[in-house]
C-alpha atoms as a PDB file:
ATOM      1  CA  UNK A   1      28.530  66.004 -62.161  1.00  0.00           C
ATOM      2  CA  UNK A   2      31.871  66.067 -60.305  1.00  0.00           C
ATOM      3  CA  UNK A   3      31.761  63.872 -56.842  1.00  0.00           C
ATOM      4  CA  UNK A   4      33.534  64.506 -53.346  1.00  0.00           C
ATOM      5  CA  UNK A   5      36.784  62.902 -51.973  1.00  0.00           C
ATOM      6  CA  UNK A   6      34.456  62.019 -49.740  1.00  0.00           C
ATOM      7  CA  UNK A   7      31.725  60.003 -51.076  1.00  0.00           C
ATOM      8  CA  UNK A   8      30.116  57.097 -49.571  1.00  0.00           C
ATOM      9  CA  UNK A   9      32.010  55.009 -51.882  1.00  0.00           C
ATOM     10  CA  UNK A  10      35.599  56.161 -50.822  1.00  0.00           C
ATOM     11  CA  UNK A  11      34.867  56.416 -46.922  1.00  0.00           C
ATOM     12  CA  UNK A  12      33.943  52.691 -47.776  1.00  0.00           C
ATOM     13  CA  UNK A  13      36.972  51.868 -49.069  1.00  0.00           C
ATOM     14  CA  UNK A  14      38.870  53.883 -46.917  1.00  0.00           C
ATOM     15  CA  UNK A  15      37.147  51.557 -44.031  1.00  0.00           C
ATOM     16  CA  UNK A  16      38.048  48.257 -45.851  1.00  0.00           C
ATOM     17  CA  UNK A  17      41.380  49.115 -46.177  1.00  0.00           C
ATOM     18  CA  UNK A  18      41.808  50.129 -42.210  1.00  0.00           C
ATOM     19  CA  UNK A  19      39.663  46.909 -41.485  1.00  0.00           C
ATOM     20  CA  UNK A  20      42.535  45.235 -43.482  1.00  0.00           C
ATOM     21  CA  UNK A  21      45.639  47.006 -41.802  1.00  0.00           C
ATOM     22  CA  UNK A  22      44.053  46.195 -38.544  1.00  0.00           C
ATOM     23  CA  UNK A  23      43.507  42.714 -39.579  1.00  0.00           C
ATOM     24  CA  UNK A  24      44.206  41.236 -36.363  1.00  0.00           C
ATOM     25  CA  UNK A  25      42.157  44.206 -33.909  1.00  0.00           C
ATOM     26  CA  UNK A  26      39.314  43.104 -35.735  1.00  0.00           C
ATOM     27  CA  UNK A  27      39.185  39.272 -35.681  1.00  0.00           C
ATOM     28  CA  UNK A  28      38.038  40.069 -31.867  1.00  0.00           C
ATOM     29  CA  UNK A  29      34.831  41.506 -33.227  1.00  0.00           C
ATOM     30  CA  UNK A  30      31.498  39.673 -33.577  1.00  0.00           C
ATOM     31  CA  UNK A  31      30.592  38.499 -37.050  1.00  0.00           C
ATOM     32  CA  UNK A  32      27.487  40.250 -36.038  1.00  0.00           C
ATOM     33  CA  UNK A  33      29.067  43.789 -36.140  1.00  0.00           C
ATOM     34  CA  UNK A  34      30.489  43.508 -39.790  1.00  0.00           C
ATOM     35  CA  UNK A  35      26.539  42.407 -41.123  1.00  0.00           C
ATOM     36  CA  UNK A  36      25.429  45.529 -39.237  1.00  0.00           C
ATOM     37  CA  UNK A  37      27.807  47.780 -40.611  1.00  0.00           C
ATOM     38  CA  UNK A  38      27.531  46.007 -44.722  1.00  0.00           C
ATOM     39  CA  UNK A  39      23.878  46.457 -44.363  1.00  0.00           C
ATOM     40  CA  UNK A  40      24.218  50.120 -43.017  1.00  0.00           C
ATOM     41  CA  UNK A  41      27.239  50.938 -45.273  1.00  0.00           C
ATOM     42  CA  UNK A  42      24.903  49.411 -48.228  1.00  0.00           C
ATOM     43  CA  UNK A  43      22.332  51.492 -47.519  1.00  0.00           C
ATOM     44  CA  UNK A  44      23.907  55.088 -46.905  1.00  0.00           C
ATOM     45  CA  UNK A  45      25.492  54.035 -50.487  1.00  0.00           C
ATOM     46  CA  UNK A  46      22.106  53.261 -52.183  1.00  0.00           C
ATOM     47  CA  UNK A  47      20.169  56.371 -50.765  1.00  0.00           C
ATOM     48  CA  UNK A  48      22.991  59.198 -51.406  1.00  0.00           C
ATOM     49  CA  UNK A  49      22.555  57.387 -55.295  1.00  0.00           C
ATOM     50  CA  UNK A  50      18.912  58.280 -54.773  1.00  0.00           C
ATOM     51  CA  UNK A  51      18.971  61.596 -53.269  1.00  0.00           C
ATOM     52  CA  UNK A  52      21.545  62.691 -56.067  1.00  0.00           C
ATOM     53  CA  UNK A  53      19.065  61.240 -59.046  1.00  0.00           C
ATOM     54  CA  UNK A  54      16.585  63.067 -57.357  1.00  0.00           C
ATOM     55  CA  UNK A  55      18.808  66.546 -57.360  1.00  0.00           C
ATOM     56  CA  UNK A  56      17.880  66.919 -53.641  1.00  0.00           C
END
């Protein structure tokens, strides 16, 4: 099974590591915006992992 450059994985990564660069952008943003976006990043993870067990 060979994966894309741009799995959910990477484009997660890919987001830490801006988050990090951008270190001080971001310590204006709610706390509230980072749980929204783990949860949602979480769970596009979790169901592409599904769908792809699934063949679909």
């Amino acid at each position: 099974m060979t994966e894309s450059i741009l799995s959910p994985m990477s484009v997660s990564i890919g987001i830490g590591f801006i988050m990090i660069a951008f270190q001080e952008f971001f310590e204006t943003v709610s706390w509230k915006y980072y749980a929204g976006g783990a949860v949602l990043d979480i769970a596009i993870v979790l169901l592409s992992q599904c769908l792809a067990l699934l063949n679909i």
